[in-house]
N, C-alpha and C. Protein backbone atom coordinates (compact mmCIF):
# COMPACT_ATOMS: atom_id res chain seq x y z
N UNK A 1 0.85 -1.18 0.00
CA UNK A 1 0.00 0.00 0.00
C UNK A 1 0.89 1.24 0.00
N UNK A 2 0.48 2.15 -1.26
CA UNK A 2 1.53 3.50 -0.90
C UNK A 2 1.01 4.48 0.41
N UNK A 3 1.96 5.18 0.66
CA UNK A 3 1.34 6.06 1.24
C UNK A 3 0.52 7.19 0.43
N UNK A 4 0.35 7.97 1.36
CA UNK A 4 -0.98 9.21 0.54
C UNK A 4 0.11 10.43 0.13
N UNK A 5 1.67 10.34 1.09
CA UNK A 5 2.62 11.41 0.59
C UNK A 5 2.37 11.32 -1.00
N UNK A 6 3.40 9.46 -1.53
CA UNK A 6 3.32 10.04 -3.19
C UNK A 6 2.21 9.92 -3.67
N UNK A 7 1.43 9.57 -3.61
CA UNK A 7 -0.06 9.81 -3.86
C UNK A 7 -0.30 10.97 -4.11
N UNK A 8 0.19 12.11 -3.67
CA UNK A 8 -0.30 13.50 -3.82
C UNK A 8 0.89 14.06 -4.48
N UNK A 9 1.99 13.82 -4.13
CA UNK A 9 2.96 14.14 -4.81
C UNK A 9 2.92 14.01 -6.69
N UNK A 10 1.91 12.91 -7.04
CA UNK A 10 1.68 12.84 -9.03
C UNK A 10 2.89 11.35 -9.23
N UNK A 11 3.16 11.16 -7.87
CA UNK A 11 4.22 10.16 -8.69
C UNK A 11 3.41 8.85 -9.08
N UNK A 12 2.50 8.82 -8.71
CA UNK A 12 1.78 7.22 -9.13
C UNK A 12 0.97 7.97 -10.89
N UNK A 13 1.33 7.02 -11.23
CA UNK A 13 0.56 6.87 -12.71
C UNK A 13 -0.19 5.70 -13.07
N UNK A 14 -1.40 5.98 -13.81
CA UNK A 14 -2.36 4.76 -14.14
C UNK A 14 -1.82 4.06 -15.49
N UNK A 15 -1.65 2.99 -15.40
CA UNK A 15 -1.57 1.97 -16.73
C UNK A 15 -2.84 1.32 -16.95
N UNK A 16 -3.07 1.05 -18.68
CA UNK A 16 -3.82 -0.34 -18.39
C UNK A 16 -3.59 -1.08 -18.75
N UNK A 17 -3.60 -2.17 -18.87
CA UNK A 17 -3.11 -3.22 -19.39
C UNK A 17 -3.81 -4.57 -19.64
N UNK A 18 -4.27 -4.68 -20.96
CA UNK A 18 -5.01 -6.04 -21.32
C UNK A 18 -6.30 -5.81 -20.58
N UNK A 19 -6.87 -4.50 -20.28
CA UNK A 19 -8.31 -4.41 -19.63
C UNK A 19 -8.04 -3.88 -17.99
N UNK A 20 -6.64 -4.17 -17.71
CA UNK A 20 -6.69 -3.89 -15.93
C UNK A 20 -6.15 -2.83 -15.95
N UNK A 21 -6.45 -2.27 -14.90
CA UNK A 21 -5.52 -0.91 -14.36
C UNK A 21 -5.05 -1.08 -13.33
N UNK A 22 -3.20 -0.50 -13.32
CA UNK A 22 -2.55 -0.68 -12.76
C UNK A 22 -2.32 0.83 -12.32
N UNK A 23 -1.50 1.21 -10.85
CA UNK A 23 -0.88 2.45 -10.71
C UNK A 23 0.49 1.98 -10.45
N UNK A 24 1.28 2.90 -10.49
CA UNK A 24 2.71 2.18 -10.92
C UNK A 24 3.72 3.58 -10.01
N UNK A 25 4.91 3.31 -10.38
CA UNK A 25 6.11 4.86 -10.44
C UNK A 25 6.41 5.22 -11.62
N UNK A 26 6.12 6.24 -12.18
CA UNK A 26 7.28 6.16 -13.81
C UNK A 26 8.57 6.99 -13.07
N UNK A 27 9.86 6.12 -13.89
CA UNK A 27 10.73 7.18 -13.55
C UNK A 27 11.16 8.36 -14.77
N UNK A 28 11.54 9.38 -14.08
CA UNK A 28 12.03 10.14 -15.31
C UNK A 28 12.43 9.92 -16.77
N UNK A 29 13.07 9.19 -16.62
CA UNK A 29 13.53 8.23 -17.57
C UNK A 29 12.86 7.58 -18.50
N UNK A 30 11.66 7.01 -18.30
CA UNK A 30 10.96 6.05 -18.43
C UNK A 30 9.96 7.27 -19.25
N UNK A 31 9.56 7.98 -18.59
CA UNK A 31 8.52 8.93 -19.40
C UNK A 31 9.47 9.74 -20.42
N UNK A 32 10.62 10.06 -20.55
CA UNK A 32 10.91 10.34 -21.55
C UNK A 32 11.24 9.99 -22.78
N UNK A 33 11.49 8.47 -22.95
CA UNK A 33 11.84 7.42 -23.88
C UNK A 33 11.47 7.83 -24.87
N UNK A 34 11.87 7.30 -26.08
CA UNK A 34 11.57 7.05 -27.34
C UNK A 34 10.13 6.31 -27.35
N UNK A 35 9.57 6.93 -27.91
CA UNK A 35 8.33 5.97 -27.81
C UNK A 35 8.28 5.15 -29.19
N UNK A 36 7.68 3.61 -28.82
CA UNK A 36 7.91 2.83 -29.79
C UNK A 36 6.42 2.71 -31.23
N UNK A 37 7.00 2.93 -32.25
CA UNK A 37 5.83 2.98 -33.21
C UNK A 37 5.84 1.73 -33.73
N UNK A 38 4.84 1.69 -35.16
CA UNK A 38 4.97 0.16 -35.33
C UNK A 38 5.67 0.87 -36.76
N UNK A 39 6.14 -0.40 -37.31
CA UNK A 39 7.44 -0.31 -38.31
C UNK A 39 6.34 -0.11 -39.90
N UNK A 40 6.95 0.34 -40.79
CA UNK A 40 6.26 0.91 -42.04
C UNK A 40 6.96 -0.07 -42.94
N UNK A 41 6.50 -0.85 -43.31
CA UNK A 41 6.70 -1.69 -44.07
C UNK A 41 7.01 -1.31 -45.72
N UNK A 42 6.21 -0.09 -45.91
CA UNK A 42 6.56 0.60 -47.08
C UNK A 42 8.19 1.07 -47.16
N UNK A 43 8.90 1.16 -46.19
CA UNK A 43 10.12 1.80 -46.23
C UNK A 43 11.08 0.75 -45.47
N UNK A 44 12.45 0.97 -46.06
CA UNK A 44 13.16 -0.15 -45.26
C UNK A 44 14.61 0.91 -44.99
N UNK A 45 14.54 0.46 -43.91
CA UNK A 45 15.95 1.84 -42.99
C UNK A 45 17.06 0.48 -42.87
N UNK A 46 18.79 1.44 -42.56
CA UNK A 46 19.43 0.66 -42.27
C UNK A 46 19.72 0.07 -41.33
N UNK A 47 19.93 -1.12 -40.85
CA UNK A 47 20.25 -1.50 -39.81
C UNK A 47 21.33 -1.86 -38.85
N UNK A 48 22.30 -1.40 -39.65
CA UNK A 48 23.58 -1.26 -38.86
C UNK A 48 24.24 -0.23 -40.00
N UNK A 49 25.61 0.80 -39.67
CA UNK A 49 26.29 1.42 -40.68
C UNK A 49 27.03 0.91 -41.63
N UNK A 50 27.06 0.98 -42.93
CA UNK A 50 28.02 0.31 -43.45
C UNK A 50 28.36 1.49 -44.63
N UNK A 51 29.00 0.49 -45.81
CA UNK A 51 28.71 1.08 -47.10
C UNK A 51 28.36 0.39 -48.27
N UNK A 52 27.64 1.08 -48.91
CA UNK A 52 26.63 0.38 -49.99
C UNK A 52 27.86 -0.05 -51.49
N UNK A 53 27.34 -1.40 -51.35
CA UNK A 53 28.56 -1.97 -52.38
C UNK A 53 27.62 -2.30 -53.90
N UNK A 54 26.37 -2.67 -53.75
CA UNK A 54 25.72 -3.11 -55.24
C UNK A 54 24.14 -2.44 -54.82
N UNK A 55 23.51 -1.73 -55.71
CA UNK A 55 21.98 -1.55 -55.83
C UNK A 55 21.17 -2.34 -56.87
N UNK A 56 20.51 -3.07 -56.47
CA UNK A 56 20.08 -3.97 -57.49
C UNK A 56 18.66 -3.79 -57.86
N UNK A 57 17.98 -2.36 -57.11
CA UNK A 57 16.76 -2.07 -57.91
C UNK A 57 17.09 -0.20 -57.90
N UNK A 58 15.81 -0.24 -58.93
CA UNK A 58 15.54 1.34 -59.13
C UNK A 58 14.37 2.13 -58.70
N UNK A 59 14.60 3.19 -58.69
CA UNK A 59 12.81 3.70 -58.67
C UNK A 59 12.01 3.69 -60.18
N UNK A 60 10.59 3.06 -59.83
CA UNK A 60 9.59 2.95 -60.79
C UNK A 60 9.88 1.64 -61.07
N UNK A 61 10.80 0.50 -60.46
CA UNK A 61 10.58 -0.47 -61.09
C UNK A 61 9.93 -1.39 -60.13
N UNK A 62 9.26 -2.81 -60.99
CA UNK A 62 7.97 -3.55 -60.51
C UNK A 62 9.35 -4.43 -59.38
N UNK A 63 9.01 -4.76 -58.36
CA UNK A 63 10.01 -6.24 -57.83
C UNK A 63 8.92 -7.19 -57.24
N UNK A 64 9.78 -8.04 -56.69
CA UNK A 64 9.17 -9.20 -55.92
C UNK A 64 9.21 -9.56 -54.84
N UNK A 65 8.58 -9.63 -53.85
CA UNK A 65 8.65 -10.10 -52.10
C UNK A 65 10.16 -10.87 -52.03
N UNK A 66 11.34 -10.69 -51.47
CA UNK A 66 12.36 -12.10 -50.87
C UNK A 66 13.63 -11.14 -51.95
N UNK A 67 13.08 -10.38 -53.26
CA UNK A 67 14.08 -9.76 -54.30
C UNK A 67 15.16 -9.25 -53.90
N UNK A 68 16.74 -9.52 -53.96
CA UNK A 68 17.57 -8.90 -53.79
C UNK A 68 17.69 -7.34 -54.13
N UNK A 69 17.81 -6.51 -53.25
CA UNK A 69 17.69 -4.95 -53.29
C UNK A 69 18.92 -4.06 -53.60
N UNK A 70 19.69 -4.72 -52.21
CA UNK A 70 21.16 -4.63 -52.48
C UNK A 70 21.95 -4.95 -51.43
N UNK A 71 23.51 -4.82 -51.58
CA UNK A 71 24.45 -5.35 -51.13
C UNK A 71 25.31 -3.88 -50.16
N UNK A 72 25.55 -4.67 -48.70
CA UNK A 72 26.47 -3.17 -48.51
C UNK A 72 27.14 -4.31 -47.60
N UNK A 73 28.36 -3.59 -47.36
CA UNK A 73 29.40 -4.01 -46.09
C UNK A 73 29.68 -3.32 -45.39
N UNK A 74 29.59 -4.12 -44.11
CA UNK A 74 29.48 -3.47 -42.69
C UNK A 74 30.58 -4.72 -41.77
N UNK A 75 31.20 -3.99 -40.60
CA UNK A 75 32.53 -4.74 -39.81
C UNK A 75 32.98 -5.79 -41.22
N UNK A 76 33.40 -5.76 -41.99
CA UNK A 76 34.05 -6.22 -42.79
C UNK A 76 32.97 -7.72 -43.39
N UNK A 77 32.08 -7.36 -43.32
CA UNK A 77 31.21 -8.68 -44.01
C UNK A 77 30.07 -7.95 -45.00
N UNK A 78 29.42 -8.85 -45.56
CA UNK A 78 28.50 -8.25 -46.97
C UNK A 78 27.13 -8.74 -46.57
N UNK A 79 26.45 -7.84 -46.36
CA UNK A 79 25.26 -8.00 -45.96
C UNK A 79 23.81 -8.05 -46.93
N UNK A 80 23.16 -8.94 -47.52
CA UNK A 80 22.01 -8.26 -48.27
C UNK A 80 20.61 -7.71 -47.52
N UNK A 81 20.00 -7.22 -48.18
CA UNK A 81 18.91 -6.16 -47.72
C UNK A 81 18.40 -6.97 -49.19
N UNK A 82 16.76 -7.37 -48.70
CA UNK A 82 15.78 -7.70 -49.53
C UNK A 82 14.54 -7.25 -49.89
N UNK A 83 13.71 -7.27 -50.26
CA UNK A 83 12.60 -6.03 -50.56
C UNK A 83 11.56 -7.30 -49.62
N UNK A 84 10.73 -6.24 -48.39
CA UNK A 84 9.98 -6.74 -47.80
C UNK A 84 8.53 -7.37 -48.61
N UNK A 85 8.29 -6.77 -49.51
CA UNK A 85 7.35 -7.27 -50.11
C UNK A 85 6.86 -6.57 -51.60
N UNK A 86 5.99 -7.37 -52.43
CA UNK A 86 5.81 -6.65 -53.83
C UNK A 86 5.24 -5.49 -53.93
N UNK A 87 5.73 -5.68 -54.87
CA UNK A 87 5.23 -3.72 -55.66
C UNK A 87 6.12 -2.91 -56.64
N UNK A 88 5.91 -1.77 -56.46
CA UNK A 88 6.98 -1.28 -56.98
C UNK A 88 7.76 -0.09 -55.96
N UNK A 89 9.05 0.03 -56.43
CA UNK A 89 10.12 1.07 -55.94
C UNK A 89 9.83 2.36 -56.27
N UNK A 90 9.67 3.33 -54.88
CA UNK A 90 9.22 4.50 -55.40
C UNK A 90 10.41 5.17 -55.19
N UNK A 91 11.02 5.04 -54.66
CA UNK A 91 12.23 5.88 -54.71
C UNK A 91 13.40 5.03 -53.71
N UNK A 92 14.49 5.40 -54.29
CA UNK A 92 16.52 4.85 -53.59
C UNK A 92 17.17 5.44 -52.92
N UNK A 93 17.21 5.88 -51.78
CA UNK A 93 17.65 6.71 -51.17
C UNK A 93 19.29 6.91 -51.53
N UNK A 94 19.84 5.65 -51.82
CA UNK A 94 21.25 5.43 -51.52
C UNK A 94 22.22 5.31 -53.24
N UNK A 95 23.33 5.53 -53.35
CA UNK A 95 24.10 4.97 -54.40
C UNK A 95 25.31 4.24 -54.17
N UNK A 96 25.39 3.48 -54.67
CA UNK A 96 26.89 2.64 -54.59
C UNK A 96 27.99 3.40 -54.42
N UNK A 97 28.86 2.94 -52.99
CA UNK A 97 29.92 3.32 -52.33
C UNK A 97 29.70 4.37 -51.46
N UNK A 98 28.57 4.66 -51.28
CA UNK A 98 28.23 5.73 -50.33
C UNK A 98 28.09 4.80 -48.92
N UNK A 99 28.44 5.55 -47.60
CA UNK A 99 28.60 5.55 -46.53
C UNK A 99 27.51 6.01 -45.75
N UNK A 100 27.08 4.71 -45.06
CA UNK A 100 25.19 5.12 -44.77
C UNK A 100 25.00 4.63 -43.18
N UNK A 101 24.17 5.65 -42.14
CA UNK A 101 24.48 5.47 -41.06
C UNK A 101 23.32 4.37 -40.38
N UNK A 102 23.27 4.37 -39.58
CA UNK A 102 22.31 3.19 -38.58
C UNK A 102 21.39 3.90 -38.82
N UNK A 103 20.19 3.32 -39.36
CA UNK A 103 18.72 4.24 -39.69
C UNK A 103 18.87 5.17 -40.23
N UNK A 104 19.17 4.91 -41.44
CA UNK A 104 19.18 6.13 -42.25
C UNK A 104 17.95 5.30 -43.50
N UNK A 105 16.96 5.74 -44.24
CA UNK A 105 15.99 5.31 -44.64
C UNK A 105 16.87 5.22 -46.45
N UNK A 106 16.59 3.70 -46.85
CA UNK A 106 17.55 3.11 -48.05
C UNK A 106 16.62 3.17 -49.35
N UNK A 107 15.44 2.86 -49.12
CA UNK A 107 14.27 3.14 -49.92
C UNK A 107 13.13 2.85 -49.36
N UNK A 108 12.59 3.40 -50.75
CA UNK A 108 10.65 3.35 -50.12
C UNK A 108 9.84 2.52 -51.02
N UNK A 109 9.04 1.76 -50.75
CA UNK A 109 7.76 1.33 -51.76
C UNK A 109 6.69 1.84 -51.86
N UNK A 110 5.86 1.89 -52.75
CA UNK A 110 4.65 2.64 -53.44
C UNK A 110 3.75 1.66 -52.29
């Protein structure tokens, strides 16, 4: 049982969760976070830094779900990046031999 000090103090906060409500502490910290979104499937960001060694699509062209996109190297290994799913390429963010950071957005789909 808290007392009624933080109780009045604002430090308890309501959650709910799956239908229940909870009161909790947030810490500073905690309320300032990054808050988490859900991922856009239309766009594919990088996931670690590397540099882009082969582009194997363009914008305006049709691809295929699993399609090789392209090739970059990162800590000394070659990584592919695949197109999450069909459609077409609306735009490339990137060109071969360019130097691309952690989340930096590589392309987009229509």
């Amino acid at each position: 049982m808290e007392t009624s000090e933080s109780a009045k103090s604002g430090r308890l906060k309501s959650i709910n969760i799956d239908g229940t409500k909870y009161k909790t502490h947030y810490t500073t910290k905690f309320s300032q976070r990054t808050k988490w979104e859900k991922p856009d499937v239309k766009k594919v960001f990088s996931f670690i830094p590397g540099t882009i060694i082969k582009v194997k699509i363009s914008a305006g062209k049709k691809v295929k779900n699993g399609q090789l996109a392209l090739i970059f190297e990162a800590m000394k290994m070659r990584n592919r990046v695949y197109v999450p799913k069909a459609g077409i390429v609306k735009k490339v963010n990137v060109k071969e031999g360019e130097l691309v950071p952690k989340g930096k957005l590589i392309f987009e789909m229509e």
